[in-house]
N, C-alpha and C. Protein backbone atom coordinates (compact mmCIF):
# COMPACT_ATOMS: atom_id res chain seq x y z
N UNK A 1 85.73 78.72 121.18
CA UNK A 1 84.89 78.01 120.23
C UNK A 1 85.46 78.20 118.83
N UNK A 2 85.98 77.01 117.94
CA UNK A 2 86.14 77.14 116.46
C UNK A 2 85.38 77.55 116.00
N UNK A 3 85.30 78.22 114.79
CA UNK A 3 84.53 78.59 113.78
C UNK A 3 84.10 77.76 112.96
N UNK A 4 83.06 77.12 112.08
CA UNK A 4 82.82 75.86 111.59
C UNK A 4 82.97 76.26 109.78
N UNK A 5 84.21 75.43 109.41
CA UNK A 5 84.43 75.42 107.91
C UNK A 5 83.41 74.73 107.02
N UNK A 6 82.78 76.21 106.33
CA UNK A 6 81.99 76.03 105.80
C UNK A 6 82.15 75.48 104.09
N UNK A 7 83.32 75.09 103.72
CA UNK A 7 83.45 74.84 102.67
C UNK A 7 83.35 73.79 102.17
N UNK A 8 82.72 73.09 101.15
CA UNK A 8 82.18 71.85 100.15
C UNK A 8 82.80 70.57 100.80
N UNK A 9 81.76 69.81 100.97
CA UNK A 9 82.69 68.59 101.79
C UNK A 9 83.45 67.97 100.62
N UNK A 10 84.29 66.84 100.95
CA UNK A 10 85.36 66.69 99.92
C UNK A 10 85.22 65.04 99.11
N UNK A 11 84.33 64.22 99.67
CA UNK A 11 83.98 62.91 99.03
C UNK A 11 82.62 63.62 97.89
N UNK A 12 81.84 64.56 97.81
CA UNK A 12 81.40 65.03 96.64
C UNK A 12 82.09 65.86 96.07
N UNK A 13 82.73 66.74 96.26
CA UNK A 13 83.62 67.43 95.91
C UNK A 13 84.52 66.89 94.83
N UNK A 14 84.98 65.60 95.01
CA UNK A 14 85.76 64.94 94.39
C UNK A 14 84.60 63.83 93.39
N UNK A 15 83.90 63.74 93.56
CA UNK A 15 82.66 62.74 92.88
C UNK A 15 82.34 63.79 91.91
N UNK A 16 82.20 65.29 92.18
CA UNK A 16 81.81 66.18 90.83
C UNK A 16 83.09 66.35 90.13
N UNK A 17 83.93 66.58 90.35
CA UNK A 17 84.96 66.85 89.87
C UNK A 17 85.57 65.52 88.78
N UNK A 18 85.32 64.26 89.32
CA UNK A 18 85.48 63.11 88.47
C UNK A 18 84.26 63.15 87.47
N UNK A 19 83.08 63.68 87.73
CA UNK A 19 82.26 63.55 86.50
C UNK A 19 82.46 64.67 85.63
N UNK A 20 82.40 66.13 85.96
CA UNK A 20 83.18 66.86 85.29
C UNK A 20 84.24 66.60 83.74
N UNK A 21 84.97 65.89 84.54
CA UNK A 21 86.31 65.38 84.17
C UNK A 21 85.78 64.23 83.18
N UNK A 22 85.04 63.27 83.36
CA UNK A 22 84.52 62.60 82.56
C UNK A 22 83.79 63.27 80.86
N UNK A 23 82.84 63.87 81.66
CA UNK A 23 81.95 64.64 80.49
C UNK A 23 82.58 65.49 79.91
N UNK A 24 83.77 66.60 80.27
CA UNK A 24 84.56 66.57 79.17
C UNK A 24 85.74 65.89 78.03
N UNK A 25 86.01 64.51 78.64
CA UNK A 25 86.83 63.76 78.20
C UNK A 25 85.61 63.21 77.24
N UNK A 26 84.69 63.08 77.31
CA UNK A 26 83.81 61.95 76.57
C UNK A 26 83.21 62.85 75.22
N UNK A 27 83.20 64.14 75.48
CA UNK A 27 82.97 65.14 73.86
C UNK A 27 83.72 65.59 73.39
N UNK A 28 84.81 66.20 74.50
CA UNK A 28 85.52 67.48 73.91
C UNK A 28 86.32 66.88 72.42
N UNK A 29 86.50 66.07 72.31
CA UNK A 29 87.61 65.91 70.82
C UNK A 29 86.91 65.32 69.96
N UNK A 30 85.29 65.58 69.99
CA UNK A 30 84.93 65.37 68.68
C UNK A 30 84.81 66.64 68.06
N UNK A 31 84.45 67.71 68.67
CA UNK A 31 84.53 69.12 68.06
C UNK A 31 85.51 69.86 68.15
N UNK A 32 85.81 70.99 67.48
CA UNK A 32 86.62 72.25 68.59
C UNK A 32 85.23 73.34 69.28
N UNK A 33 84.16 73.38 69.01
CA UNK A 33 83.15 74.13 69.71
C UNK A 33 82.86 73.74 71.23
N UNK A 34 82.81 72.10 70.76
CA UNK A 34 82.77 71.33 72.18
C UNK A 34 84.51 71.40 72.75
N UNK A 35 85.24 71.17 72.74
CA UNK A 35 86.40 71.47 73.15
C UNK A 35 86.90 73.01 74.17
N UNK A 36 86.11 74.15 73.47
CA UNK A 36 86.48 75.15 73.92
C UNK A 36 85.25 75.64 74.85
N UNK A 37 83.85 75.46 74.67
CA UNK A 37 83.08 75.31 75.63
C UNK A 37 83.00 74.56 77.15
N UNK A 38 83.67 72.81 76.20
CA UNK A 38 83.91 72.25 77.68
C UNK A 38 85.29 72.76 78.62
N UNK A 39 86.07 73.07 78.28
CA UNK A 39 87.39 73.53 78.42
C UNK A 39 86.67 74.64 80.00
N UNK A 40 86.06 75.59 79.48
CA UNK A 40 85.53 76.65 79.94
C UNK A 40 84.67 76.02 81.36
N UNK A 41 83.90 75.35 80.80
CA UNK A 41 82.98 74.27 81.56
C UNK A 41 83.82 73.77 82.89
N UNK A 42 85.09 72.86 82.64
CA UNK A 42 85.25 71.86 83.51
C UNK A 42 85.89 72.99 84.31
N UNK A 43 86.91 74.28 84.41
CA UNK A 43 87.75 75.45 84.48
C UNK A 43 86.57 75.69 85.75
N UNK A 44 85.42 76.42 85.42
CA UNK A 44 84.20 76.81 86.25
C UNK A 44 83.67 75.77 87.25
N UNK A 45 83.38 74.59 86.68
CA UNK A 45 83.49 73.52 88.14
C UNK A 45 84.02 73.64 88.94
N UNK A 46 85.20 73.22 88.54
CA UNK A 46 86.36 73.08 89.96
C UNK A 46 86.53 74.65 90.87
N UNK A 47 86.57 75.66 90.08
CA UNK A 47 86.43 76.87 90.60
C UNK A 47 85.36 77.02 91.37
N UNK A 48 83.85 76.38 91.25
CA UNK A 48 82.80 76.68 91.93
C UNK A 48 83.01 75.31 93.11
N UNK A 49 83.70 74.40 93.10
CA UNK A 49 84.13 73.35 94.10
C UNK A 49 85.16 73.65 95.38
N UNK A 50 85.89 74.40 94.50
CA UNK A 50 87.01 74.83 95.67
C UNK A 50 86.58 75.95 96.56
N UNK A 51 85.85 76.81 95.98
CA UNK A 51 85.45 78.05 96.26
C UNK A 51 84.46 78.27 96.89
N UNK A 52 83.07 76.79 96.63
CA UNK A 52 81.78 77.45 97.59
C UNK A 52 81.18 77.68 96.79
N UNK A 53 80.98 78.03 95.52
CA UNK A 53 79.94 78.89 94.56
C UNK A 53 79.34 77.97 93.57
N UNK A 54 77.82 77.99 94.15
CA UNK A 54 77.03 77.33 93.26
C UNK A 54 77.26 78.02 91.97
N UNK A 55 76.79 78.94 91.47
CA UNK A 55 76.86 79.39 90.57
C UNK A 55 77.64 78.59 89.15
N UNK A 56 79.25 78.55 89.80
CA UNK A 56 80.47 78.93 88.77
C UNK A 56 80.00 77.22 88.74
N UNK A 57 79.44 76.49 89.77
CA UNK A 57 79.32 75.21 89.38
C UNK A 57 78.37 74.81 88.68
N UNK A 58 76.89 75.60 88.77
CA UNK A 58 76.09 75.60 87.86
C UNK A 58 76.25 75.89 86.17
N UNK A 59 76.94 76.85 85.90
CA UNK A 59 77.48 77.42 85.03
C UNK A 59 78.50 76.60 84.13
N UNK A 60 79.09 76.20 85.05
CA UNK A 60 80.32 74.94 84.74
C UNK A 60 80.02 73.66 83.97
N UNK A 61 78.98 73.28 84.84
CA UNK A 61 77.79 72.23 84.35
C UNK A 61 77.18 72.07 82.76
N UNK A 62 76.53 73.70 83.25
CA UNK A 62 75.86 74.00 81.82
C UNK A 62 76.95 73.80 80.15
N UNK A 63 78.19 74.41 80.86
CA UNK A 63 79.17 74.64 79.72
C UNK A 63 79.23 73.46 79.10
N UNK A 64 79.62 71.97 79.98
CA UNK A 64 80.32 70.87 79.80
C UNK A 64 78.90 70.07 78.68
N UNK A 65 77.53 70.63 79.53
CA UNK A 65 76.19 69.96 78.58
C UNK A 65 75.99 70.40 77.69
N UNK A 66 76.47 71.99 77.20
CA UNK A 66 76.48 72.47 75.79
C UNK A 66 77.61 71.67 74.76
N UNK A 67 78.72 71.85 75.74
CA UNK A 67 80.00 70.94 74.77
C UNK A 67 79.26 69.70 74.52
N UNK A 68 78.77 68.58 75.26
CA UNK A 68 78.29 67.67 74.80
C UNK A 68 76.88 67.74 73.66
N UNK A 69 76.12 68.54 73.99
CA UNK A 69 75.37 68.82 72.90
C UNK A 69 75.50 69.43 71.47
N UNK A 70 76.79 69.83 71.33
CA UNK A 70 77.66 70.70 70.27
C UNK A 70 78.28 69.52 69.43
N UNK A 71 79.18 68.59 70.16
CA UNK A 71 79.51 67.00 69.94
C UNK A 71 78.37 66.27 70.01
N UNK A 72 77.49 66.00 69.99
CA UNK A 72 76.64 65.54 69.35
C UNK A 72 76.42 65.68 67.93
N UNK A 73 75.91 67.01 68.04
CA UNK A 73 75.54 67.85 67.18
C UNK A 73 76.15 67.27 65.56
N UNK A 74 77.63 67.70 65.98
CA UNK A 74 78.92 67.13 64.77
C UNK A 74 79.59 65.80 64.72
N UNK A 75 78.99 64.60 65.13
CA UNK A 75 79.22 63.97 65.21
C UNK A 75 77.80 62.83 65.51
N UNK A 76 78.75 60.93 64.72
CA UNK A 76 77.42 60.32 65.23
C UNK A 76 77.41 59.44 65.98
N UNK A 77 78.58 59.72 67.11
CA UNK A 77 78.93 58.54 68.09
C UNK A 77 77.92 58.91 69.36
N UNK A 78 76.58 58.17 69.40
CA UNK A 78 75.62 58.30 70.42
C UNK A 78 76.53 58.11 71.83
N UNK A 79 76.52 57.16 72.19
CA UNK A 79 77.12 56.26 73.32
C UNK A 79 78.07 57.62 74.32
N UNK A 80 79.25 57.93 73.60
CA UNK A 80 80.22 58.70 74.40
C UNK A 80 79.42 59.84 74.95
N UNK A 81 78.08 60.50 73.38
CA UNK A 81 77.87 62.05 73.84
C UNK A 81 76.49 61.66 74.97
N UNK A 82 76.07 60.94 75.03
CA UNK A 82 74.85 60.18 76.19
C UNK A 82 75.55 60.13 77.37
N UNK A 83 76.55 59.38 77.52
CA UNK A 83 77.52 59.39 78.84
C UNK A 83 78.10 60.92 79.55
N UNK A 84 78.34 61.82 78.58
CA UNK A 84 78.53 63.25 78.54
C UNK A 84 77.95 64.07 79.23
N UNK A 85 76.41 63.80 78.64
CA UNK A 85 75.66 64.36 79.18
C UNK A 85 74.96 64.51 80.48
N UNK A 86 75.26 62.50 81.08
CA UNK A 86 75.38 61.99 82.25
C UNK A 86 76.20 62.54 83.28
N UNK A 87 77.07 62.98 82.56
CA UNK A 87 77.90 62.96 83.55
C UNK A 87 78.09 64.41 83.87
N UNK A 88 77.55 65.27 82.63
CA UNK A 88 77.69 67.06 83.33
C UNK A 88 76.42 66.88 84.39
N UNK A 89 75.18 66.46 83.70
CA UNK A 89 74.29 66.31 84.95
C UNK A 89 74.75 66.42 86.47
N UNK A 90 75.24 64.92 86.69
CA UNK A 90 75.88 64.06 87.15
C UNK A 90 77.29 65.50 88.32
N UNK A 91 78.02 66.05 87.58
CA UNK A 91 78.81 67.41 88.00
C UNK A 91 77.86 68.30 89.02
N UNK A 92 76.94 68.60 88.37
CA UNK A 92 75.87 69.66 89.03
C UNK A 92 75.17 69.28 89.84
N UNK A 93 74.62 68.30 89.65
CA UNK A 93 73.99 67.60 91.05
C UNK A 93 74.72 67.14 92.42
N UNK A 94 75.93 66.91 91.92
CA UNK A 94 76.58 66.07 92.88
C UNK A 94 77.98 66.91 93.70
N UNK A 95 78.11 68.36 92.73
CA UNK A 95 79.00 69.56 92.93
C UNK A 95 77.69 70.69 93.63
N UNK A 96 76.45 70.68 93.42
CA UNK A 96 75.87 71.25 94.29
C UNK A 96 75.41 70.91 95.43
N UNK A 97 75.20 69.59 95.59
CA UNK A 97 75.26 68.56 96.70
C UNK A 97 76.54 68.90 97.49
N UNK A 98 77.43 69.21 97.14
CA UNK A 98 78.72 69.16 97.89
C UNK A 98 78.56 70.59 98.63
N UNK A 99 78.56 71.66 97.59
CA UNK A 99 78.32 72.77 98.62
C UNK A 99 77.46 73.20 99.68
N UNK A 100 76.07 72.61 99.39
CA UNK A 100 74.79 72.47 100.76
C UNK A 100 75.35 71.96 101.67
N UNK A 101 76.04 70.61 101.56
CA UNK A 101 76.35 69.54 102.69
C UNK A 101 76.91 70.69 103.27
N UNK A 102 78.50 71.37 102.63
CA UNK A 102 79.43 71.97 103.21
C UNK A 102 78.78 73.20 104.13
N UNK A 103 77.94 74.16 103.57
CA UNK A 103 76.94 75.21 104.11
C UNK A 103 76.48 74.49 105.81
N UNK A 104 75.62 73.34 105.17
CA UNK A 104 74.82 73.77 106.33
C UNK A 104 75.12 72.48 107.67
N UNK A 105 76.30 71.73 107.32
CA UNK A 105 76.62 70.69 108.25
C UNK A 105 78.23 71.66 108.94
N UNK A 106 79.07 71.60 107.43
CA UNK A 106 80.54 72.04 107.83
C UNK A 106 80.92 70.83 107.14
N UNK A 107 82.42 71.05 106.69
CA UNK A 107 83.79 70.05 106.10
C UNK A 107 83.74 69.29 107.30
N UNK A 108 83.53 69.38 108.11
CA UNK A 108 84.40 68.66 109.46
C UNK A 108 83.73 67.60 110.06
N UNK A 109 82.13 67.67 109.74
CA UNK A 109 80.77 66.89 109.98
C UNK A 109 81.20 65.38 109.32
N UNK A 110 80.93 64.43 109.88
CA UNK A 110 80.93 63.08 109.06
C UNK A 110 80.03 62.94 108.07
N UNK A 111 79.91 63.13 107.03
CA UNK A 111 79.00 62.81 105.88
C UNK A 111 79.49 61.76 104.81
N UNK A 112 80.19 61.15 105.18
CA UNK A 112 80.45 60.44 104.28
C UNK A 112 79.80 59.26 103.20
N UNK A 113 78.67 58.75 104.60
CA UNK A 113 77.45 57.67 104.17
C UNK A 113 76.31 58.57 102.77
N UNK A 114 76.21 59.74 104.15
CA UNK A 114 75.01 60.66 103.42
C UNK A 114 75.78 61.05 101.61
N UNK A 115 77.03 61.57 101.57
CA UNK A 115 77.64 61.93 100.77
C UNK A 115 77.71 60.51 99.31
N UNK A 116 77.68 59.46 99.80
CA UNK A 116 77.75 58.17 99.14
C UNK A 116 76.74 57.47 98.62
N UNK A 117 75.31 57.69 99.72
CA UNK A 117 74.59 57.40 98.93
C UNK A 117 73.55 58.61 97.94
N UNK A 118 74.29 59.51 98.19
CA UNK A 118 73.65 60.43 97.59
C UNK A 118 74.36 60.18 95.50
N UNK A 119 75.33 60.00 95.89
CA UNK A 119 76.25 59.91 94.41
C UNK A 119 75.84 58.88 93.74
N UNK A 120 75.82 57.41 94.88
CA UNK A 120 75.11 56.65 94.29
C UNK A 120 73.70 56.39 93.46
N UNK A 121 72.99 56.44 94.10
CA UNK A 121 71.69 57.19 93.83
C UNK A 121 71.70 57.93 92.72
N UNK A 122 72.26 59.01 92.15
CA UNK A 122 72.09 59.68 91.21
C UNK A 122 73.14 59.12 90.00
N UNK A 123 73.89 58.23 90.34
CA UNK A 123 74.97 57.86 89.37
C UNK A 123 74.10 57.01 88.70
N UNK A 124 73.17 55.81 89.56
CA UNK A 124 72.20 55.13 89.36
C UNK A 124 70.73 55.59 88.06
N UNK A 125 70.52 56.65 88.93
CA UNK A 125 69.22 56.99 87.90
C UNK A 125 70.11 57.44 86.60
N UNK A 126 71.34 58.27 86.19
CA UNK A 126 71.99 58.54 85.23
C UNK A 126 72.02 56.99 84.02
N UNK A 127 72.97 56.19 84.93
CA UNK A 127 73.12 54.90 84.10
C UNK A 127 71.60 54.32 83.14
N UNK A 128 71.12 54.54 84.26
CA UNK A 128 69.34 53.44 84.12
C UNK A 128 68.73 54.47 82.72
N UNK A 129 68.95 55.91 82.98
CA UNK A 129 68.30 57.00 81.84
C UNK A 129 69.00 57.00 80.00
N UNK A 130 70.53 56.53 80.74
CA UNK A 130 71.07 56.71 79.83
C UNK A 130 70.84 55.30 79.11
N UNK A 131 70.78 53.91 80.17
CA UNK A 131 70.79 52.57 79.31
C UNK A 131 69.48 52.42 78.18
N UNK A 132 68.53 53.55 78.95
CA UNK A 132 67.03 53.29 77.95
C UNK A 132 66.86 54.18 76.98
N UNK A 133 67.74 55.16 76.70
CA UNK A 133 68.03 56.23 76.00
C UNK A 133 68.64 55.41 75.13
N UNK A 134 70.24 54.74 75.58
CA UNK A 134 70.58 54.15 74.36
C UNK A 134 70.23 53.12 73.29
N UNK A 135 69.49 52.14 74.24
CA UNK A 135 68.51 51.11 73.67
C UNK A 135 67.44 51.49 72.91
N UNK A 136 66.66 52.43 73.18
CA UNK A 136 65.71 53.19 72.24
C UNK A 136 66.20 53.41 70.60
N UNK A 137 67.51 53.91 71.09
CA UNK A 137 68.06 54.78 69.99
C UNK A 137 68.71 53.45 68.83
N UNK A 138 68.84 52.11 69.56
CA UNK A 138 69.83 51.11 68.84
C UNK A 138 68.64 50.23 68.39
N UNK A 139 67.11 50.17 69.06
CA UNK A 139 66.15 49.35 68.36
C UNK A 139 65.67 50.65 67.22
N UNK A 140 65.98 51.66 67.11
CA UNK A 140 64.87 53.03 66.16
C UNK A 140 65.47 52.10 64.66
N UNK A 141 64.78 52.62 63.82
CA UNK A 141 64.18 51.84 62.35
C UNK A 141 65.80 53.05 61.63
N UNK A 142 65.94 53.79 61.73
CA UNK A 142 66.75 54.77 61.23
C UNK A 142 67.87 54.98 62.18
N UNK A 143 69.33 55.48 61.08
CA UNK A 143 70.32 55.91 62.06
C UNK A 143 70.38 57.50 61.51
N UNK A 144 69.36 57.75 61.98
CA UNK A 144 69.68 59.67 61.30
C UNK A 144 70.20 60.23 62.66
N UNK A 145 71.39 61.00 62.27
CA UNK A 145 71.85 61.63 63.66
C UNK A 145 70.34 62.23 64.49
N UNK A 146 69.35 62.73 64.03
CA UNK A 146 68.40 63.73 64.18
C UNK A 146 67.78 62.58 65.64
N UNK A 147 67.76 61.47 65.27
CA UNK A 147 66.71 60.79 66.44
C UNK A 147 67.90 60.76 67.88
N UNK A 148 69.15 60.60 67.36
CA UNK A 148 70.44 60.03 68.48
C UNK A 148 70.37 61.89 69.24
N UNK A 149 69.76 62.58 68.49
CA UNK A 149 69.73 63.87 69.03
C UNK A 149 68.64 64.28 70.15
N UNK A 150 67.56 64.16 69.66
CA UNK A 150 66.16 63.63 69.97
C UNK A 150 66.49 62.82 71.19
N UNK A 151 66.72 61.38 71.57
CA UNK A 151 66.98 60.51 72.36
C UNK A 151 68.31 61.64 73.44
N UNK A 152 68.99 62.06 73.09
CA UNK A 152 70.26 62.61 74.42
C UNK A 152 69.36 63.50 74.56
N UNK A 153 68.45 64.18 74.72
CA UNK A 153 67.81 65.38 75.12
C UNK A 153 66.84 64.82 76.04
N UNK A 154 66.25 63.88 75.46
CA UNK A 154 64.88 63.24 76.71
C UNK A 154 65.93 62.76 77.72
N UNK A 155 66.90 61.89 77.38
CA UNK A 155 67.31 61.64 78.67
C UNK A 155 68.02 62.48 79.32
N UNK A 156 68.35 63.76 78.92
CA UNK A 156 68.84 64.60 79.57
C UNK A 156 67.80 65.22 80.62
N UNK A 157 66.72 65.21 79.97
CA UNK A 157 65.55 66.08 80.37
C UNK A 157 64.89 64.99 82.11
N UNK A 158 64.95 63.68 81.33
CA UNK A 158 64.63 63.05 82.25
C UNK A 158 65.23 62.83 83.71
N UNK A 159 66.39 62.57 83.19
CA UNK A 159 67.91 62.81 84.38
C UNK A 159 67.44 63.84 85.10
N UNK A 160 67.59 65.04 84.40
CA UNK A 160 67.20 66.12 85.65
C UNK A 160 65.72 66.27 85.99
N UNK A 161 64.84 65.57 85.59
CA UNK A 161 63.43 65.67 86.75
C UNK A 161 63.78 64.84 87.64
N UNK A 162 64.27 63.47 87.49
CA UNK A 162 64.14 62.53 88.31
C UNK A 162 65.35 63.18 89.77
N UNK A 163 66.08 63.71 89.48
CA UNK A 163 66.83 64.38 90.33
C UNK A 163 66.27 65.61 91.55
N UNK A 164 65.01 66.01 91.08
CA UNK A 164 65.16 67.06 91.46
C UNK A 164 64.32 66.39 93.10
């Protein structure tokens, strides 16, 4: 009898790893705070992807949503740091998704449907959070960074209830 490889299936695996990869491409060079946070961030993903460990992917996550909230912060390009934020979400959900599948089916299990519409689905509520986030923010009476700040936080906030 084989032993059943328990490690992260690889169509989420690769779906966190592209959002990852996203959400730090979409802040890191408006700051160097965000730069060296996300840096740290995307480093801990892939480490918690290859490896099995929620954690380093949770952690990873968190890094890439601070870099984006840091780029925000210093900057007043809504749009990129909203997508950012989408998309570390977007890492953690879909990089912890990968390791359960891997746990409690195995790499070797067909998941590919389950794995697809699961990304979908959450890529979905991301877009839809982020399109009413940004629209909010492009009808508001003021362009004070303070509301574009305000606005990436609810939909951050929202993203992850609707996820859970």
């Amino acid at each position: 009898m084989n032993p059943i490889d328990r490690d992260p299936v690889q169509l989420s695996s690769l779906g966190a790893g592209c959002a990852a990869v996203v959400a730090f491409g979409l802040s890191a060079f408006y700051s160097w705070p965000a730069l060296a946070i996300g840096a740290v961030g995307l480093v801990l993903v892939f480490v918690g992807l290859i490896r099995g460990l929620y954690t380093a992917v949770t952690v990873g996550a968190f890094g890439l949503f601070v870099g984006a909230i840091l780029a925000g912060v210093q900057t007043t390009a809504v749009g990129p740091i909203l997508g950012s934020v989408t998309a570390a979400v977007l890492a953690w959900d879909i990089g912890t998704n990968a390791i359960s599948i891997g746990n409690q089916l195995g790499r070797e299990a067909d998941t590919r449907r389950l794995e697809a519409a699961h990304i979908a689905a959450s890529t979905g509520v991301g877009v839809i959070t982020v399109s009413i986030a940004y629209g909010l923010y492009m009808t508001g009476t003021s362009d004070q960074p303070i509301t574009a700040l305000f606005l990436l936080l609810l939909a951050a906030v929202l993203l992850l209830e609707s996820l859970r």
